[in-house]
N, C-alpha and C. Protein backbone atom coordinates (compact mmCIF):
# COMPACT_ATOMS: atom_id res chain seq x y z
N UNK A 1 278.29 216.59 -41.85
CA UNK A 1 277.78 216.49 -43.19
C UNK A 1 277.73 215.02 -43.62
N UNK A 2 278.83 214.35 -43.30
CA UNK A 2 278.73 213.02 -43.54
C UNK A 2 277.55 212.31 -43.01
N UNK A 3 277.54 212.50 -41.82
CA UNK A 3 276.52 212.06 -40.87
C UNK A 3 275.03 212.20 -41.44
N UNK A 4 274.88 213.21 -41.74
CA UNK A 4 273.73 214.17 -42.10
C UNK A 4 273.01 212.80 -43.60
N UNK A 5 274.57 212.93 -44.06
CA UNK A 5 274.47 211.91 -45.91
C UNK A 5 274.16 210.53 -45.55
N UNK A 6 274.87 209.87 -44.48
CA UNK A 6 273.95 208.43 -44.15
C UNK A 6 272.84 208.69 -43.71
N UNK A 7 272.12 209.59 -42.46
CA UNK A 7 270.79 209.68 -42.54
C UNK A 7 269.95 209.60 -43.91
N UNK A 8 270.37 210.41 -44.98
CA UNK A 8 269.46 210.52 -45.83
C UNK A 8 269.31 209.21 -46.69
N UNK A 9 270.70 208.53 -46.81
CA UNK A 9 270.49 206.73 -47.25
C UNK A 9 269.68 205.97 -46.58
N UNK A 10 269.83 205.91 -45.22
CA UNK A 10 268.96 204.92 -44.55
C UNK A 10 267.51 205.67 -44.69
N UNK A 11 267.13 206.68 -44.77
CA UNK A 11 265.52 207.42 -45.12
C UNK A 11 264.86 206.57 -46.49
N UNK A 12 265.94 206.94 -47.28
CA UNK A 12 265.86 206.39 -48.71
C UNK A 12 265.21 205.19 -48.89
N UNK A 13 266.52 204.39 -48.50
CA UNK A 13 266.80 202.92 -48.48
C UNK A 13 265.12 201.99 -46.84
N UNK A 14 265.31 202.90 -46.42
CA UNK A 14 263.57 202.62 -45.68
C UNK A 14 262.68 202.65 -46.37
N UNK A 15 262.61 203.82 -47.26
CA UNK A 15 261.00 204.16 -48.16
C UNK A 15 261.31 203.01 -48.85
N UNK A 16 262.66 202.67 -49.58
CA UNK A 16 262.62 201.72 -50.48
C UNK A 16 261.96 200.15 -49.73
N UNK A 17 262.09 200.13 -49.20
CA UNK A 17 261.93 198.79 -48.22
C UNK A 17 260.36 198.91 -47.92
N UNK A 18 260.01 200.13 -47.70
CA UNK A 18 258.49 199.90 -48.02
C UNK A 18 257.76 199.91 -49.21
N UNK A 19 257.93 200.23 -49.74
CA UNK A 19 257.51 200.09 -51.09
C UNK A 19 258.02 199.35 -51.78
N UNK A 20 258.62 198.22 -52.32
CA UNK A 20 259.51 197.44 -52.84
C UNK A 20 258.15 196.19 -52.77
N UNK A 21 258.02 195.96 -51.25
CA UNK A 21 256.84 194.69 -51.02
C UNK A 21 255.73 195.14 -51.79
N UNK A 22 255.31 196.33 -52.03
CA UNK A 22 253.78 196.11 -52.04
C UNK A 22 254.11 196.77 -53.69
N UNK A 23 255.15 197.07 -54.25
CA UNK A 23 255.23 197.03 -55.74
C UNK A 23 255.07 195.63 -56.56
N UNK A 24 255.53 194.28 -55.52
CA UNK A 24 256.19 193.02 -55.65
C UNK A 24 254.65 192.65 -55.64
N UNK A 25 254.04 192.86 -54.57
CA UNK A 25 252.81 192.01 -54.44
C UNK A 25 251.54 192.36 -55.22
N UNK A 26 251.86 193.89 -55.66
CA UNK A 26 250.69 194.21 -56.59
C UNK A 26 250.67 194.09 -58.17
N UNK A 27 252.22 193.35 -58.17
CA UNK A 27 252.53 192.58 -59.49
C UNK A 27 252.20 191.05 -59.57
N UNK A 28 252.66 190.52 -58.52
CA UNK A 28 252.09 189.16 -58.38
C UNK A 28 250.69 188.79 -58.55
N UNK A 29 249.75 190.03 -58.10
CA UNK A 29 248.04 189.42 -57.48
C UNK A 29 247.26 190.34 -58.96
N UNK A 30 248.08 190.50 -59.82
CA UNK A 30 247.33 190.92 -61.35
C UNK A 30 248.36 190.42 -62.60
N UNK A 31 248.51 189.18 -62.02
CA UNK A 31 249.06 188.15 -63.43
C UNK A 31 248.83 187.41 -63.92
N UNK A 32 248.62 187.06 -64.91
CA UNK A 32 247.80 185.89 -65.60
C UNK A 32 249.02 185.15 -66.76
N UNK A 33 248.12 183.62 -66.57
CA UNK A 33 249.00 182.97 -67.05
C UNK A 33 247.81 182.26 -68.34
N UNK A 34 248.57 181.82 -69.56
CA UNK A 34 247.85 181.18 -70.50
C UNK A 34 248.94 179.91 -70.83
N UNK A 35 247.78 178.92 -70.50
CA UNK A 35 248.10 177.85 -70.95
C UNK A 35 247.12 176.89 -71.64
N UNK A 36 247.95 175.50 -72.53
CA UNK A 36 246.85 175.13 -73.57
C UNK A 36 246.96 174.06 -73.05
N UNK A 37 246.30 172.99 -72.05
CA UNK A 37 246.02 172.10 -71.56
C UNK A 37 244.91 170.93 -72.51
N UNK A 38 244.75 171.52 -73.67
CA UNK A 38 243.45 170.63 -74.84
C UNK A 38 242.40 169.99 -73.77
N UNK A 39 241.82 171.16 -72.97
CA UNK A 39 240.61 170.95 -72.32
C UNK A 39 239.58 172.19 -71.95
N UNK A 40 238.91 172.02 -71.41
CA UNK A 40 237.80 173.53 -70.82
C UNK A 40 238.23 173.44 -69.26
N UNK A 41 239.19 174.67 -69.63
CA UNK A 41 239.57 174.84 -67.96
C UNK A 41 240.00 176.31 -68.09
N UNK A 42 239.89 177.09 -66.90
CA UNK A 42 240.55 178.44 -66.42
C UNK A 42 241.56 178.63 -65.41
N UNK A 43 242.24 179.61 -65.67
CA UNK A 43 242.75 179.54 -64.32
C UNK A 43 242.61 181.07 -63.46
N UNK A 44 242.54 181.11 -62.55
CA UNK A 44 241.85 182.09 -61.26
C UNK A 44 243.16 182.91 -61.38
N UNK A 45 243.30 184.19 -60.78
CA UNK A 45 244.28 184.80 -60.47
C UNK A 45 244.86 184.34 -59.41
N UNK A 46 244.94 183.73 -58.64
CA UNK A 46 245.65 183.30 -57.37
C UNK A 46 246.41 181.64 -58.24
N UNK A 47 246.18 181.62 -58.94
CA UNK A 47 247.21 180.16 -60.02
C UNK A 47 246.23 179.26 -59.92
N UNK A 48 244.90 179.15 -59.26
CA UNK A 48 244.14 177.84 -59.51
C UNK A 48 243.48 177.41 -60.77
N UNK A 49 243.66 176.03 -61.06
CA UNK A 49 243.26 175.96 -62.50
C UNK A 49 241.77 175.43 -62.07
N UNK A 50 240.87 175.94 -62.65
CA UNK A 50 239.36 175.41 -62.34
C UNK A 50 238.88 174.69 -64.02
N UNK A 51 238.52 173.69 -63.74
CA UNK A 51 237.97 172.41 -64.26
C UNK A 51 236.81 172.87 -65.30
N UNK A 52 235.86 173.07 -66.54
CA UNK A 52 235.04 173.77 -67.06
C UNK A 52 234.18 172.52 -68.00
N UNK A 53 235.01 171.43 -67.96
CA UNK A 53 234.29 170.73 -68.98
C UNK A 53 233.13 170.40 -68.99
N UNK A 54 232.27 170.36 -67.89
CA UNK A 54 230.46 170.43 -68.11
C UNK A 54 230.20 171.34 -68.59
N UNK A 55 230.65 172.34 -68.99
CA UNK A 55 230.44 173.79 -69.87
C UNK A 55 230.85 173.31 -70.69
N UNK A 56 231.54 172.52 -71.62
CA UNK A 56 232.17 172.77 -72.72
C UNK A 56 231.45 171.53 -73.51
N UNK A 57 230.92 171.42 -74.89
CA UNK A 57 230.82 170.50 -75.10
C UNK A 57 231.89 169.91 -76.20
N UNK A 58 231.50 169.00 -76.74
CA UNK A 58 232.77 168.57 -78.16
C UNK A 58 233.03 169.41 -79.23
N UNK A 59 231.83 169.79 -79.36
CA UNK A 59 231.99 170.59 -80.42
C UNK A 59 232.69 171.95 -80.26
N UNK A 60 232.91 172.66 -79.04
CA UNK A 60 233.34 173.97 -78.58
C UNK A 60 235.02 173.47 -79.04
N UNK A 61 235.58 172.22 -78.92
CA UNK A 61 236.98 172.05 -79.03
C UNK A 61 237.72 172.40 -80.51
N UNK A 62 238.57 172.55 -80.38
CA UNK A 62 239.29 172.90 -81.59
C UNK A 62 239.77 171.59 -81.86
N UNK A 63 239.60 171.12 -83.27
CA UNK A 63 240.29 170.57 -84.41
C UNK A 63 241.65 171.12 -85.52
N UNK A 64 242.55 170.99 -84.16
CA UNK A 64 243.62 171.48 -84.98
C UNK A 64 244.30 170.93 -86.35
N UNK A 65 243.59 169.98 -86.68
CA UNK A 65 243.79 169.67 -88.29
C UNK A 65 243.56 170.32 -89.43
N UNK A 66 241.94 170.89 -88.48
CA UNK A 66 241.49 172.75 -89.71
C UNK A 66 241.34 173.84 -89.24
N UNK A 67 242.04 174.07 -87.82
CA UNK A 67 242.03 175.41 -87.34
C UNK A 67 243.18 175.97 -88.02
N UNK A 68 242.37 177.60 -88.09
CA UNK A 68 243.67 178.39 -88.83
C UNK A 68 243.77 178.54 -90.39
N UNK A 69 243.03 177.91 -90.91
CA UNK A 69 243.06 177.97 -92.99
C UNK A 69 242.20 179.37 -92.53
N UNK A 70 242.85 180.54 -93.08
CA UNK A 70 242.32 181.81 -93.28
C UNK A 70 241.62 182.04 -94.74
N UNK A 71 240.47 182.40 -94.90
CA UNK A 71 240.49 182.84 -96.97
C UNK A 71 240.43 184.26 -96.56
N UNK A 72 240.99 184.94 -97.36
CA UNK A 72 241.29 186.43 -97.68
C UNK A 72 240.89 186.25 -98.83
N UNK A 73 239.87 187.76 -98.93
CA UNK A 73 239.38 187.89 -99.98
C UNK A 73 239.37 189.58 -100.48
N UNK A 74 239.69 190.19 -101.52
CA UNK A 74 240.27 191.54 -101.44
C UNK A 74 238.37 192.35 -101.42
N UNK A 75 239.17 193.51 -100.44
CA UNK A 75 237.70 194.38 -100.93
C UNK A 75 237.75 195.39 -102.05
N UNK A 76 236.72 195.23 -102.55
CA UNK A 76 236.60 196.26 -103.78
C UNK A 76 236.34 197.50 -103.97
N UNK A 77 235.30 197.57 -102.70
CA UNK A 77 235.00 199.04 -102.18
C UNK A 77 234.78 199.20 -101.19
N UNK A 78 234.03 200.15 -100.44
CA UNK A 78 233.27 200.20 -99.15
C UNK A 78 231.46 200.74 -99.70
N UNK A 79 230.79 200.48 -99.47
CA UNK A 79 229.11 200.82 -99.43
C UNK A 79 229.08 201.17 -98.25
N UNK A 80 228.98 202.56 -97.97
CA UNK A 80 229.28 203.41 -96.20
C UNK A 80 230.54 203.21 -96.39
N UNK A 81 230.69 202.63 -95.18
CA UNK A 81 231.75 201.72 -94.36
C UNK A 81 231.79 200.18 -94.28
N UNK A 82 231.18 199.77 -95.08
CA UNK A 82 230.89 198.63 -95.01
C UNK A 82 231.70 197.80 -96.32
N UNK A 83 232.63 196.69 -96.38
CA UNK A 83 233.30 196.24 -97.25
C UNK A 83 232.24 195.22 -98.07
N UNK A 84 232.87 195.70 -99.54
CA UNK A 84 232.19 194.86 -100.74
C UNK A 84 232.99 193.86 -101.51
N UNK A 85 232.65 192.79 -101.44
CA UNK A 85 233.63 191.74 -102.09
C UNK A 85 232.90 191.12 -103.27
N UNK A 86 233.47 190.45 -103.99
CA UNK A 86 233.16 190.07 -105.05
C UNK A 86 232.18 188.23 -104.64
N UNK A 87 231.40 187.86 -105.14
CA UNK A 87 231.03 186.64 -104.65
C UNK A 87 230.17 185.71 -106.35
N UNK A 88 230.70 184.91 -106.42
CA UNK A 88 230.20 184.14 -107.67
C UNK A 88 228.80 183.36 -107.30
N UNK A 89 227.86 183.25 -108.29
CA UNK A 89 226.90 182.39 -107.86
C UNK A 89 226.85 181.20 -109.02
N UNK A 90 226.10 179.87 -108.27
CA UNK A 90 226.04 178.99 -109.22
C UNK A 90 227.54 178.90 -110.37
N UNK A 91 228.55 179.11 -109.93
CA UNK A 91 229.53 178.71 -110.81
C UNK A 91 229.65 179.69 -111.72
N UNK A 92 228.51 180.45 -112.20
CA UNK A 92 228.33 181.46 -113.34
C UNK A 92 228.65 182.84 -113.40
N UNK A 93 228.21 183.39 -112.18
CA UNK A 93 228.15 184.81 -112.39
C UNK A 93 228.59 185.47 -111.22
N UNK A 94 229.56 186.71 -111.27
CA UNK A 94 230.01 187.62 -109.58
C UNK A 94 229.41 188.53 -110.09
N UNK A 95 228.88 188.89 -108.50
CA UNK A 95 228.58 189.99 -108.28
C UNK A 95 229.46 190.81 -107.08
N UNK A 96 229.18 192.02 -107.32
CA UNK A 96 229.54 192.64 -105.71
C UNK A 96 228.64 192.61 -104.92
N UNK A 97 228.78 192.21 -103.28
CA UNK A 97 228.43 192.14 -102.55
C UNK A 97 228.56 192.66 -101.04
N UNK A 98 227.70 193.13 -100.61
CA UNK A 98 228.11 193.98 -99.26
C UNK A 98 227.99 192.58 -97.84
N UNK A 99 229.56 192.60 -97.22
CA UNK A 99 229.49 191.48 -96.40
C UNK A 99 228.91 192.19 -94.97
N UNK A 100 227.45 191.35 -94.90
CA UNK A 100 226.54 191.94 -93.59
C UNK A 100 226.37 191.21 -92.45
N UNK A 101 227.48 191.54 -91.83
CA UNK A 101 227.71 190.81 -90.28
C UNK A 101 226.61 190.83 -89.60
N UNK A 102 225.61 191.52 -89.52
CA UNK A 102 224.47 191.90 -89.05
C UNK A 102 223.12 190.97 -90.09
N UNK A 103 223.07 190.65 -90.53
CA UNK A 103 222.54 189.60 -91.83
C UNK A 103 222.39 188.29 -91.34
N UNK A 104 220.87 187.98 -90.89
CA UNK A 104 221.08 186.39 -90.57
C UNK A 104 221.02 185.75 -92.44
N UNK A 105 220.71 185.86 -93.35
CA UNK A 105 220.49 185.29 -94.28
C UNK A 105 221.33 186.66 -95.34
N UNK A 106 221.25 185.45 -96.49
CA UNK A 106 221.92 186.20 -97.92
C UNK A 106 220.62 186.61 -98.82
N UNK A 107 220.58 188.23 -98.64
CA UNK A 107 220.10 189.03 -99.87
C UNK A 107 220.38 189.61 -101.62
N UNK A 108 219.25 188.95 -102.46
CA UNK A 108 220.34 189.40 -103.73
C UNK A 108 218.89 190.69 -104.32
N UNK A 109 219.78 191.29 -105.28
CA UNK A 109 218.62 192.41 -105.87
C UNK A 109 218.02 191.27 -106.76
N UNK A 110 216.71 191.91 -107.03
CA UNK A 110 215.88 191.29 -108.49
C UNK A 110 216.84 191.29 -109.68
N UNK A 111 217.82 192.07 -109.93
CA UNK A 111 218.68 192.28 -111.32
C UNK A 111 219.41 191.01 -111.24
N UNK A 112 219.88 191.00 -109.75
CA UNK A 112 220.58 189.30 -109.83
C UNK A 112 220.24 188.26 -110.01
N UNK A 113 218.77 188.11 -109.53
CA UNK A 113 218.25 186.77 -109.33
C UNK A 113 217.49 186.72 -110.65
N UNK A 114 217.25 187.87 -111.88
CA UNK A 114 216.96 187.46 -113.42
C UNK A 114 218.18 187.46 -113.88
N UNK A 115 219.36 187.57 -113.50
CA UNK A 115 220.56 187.21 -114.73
C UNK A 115 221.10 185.58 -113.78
N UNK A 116 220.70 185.20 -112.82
CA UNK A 116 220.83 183.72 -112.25
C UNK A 116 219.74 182.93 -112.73
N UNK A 117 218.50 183.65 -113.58
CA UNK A 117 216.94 183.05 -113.52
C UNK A 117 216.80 182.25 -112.40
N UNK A 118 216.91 183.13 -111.46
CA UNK A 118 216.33 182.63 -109.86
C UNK A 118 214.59 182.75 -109.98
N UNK A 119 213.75 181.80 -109.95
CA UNK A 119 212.56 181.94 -109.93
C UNK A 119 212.09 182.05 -108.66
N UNK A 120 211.05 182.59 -107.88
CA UNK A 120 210.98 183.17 -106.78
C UNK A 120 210.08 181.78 -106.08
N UNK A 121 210.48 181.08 -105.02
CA UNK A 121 209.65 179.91 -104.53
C UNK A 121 208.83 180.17 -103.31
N UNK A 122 208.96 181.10 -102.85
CA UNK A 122 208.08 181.31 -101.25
C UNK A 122 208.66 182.52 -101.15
N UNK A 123 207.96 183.29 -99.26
CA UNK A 123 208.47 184.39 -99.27
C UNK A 123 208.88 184.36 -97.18
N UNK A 124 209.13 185.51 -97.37
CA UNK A 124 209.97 185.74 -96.50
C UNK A 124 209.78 186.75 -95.42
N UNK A 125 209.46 186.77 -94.34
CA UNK A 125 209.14 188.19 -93.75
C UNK A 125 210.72 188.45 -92.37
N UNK A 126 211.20 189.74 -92.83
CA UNK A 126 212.49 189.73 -92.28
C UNK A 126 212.63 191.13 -92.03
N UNK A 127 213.34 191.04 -90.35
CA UNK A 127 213.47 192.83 -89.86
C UNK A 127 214.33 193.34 -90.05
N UNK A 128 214.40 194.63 -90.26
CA UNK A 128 215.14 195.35 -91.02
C UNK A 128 215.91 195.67 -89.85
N UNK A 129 217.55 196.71 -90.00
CA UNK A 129 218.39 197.14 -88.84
C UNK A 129 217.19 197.90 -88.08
N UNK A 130 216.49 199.47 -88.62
CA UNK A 130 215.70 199.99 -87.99
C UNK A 130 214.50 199.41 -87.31
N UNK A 131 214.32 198.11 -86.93
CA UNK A 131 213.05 197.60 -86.72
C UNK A 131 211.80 197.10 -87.26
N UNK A 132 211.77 197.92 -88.38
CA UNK A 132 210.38 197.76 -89.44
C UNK A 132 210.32 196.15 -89.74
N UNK A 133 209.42 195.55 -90.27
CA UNK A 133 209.12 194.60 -90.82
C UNK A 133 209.19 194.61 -92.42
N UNK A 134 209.53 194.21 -93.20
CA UNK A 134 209.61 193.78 -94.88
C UNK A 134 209.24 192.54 -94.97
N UNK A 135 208.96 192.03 -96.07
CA UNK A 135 208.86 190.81 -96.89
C UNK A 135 209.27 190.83 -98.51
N UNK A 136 210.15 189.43 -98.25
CA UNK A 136 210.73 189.73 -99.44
C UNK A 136 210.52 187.91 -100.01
N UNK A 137 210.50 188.20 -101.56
CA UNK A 137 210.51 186.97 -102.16
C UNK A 137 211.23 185.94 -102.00
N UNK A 138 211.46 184.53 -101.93
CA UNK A 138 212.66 183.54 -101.76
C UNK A 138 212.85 182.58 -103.35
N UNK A 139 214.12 182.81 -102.97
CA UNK A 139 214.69 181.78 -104.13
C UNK A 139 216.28 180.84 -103.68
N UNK A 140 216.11 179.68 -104.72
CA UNK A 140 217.52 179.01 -104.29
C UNK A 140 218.45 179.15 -104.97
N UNK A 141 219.55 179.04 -104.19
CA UNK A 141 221.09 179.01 -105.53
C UNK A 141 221.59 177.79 -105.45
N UNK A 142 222.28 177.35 -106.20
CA UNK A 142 222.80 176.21 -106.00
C UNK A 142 224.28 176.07 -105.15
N UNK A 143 225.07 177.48 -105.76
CA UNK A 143 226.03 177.30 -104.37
C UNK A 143 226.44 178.68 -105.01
N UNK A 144 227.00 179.66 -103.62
CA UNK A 144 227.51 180.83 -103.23
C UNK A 144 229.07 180.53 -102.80
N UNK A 145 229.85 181.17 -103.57
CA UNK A 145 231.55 181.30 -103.58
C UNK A 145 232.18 182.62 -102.98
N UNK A 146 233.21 182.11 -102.34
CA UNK A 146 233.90 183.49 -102.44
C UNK A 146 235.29 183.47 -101.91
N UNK A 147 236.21 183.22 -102.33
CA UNK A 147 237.55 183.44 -102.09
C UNK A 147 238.04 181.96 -101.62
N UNK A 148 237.70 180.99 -102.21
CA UNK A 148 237.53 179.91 -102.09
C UNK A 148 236.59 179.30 -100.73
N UNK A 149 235.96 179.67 -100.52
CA UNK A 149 234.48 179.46 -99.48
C UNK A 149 233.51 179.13 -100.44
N UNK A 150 232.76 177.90 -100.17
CA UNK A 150 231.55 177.84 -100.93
C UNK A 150 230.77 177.23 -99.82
N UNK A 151 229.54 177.63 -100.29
CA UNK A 151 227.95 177.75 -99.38
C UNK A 151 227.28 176.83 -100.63
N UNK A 152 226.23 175.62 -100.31
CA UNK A 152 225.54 175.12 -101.20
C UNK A 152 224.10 174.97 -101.12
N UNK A 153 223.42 175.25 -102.23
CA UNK A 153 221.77 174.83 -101.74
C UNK A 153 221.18 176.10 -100.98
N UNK A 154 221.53 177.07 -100.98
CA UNK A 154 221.12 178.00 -99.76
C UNK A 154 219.80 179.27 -100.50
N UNK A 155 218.76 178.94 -99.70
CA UNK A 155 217.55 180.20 -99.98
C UNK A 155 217.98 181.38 -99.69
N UNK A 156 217.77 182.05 -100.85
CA UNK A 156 218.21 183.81 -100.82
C UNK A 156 216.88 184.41 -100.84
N UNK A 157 216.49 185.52 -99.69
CA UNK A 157 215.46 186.49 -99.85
C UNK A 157 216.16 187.53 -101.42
N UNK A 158 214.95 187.80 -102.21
CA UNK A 158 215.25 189.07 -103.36
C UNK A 158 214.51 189.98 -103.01
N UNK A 159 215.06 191.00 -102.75
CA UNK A 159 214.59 192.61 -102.87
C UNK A 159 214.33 193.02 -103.87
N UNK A 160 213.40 193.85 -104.64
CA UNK A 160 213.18 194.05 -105.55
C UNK A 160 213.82 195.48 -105.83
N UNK A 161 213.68 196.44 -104.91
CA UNK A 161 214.52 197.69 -104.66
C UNK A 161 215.68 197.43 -104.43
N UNK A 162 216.61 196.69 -103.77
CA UNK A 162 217.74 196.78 -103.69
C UNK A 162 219.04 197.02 -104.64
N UNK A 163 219.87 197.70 -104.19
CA UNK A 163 220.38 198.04 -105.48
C UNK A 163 222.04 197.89 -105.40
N UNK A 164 222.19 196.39 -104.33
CA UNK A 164 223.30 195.84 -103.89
C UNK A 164 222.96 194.84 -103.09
N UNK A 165 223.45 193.72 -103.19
CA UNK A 165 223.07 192.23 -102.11
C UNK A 165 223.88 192.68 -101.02
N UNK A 166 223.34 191.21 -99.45
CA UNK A 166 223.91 191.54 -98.64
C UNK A 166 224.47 189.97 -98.56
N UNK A 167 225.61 189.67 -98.07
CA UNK A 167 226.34 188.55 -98.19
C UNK A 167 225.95 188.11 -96.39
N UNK A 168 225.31 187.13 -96.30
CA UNK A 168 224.74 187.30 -94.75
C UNK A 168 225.70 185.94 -93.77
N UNK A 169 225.12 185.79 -92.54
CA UNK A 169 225.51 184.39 -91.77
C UNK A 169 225.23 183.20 -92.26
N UNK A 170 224.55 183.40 -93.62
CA UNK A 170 223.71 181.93 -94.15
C UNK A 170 225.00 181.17 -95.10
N UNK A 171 226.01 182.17 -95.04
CA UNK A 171 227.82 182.13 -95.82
C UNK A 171 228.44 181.83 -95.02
N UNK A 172 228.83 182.76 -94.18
CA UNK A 172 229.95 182.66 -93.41
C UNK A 172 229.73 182.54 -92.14
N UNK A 173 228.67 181.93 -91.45
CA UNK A 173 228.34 182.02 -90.14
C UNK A 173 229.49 180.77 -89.49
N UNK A 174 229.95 179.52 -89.93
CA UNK A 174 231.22 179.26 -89.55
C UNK A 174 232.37 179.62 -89.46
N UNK A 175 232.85 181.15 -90.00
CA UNK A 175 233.59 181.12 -89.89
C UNK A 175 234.12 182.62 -88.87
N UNK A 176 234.89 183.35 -88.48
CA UNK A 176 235.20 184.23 -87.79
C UNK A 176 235.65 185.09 -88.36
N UNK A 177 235.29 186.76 -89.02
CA UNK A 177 235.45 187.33 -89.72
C UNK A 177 236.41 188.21 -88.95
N UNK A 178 237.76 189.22 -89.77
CA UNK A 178 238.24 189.91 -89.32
C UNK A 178 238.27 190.89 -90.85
N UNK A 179 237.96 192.00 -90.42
CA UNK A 179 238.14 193.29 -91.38
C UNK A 179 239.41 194.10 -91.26
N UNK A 180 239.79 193.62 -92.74
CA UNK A 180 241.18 194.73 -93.05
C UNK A 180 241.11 195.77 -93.52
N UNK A 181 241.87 196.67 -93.76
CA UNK A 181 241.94 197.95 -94.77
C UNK A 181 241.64 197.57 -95.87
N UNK A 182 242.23 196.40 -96.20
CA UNK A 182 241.98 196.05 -97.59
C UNK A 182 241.65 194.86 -98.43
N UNK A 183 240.86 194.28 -97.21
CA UNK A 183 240.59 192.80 -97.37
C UNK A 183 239.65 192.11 -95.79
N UNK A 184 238.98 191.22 -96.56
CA UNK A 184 238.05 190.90 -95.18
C UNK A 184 238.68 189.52 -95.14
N UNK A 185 238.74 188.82 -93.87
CA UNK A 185 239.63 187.45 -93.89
C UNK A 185 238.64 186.52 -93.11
N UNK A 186 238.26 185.22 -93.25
CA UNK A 186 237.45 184.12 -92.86
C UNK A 186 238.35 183.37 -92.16
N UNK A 187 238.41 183.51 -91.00
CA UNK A 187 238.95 182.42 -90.08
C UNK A 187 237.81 181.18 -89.88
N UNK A 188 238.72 179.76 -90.15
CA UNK A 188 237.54 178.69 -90.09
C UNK A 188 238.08 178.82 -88.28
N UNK A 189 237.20 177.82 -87.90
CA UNK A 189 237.02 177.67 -86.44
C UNK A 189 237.23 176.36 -86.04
């Protein structure tokens, strides 16, 4: 019986011995390492660091003097699913606004752009999510706010139907948006 009980250790203690290496090595050959070297470089899974800076230009680098100022700004509602924040124009007047990640430019209704007396200067032909084509009137603001973010000088298409603006990339396209439950947050870059 004894006999019988070391056989079954050394069985054991074998499987263990095989499997032990290739638990070891299939941890080693899927590890990654992050490091901040303040350059354009990667590193390979086997530990080589590969060199990237002809890919990278100056501007891709971070300025850690203003990386990281977050503005949080609370949402007020949702339109769908989609968060509505409050946004001031010209110093004067907020409105709610639907923030449209999908939005190369900032849309306001006609109701907005007569209580801004936005006069309409040119126009605009711009595709809709579904594809279609629209054209819509243009006007300027003098500057667009929002949670301490300001945009200056910027042409807004007016919808005349619309019956909510869209807060577009022509705002926040510097900055990196993250959506909360209860608040949308502007990471500068």
């Amino acid at each position: 019986m004894n006999c019988a009980w070391k056989r079954g250790i050394t069985n054991i203690n074998l499987a263990l011995i095989a499997v032990i290496p290739t638990l070891i090595f299939s941890a080693l050959t899927h590890r990654a390492v992050a490091e901040d070297k303040g350059t354009c470089f990667m590193v390979t899974a086997s530990g080589m660091t590969v060199e990237l800076s002809k890919l990278c230009s100056d501007s891709q680098k971070i300025n850690t003097s203003s990386a990281g100022k977050v503005f949080r700004i609370p949402i007020k509602r949702h339109f769908g699913r989609t968060p509505v924040i409050d946004v001031t124009f010209n110093n004067q007047k907020t409105f709610e606004m639907v923030v449209d990640t999908g939005a190369n430019g900032t849309l306001i209704t006609q109701t907005m752009a007569n209580a801004l007396q936005i006069k309409p200067t040119g126009t605009l032909q711009a595709q809709t999510a579904d594809g279609s084509q629209v054209q819509f009137s243009t006007g300027k603001v003098q500057s667009i706010s929002a949670g301490g973010i300001v945009a200056n000088n910027l042409e807004v298409a007016i919808a005349s139907k619309a019956g909510i603006g869209l807060l577009g990339h022509d705002f926040f396209g510097n900055y990196d948006i993250k959506i909360l439950q209860t608040a949308v947050e502007f990471h500068t870059r």
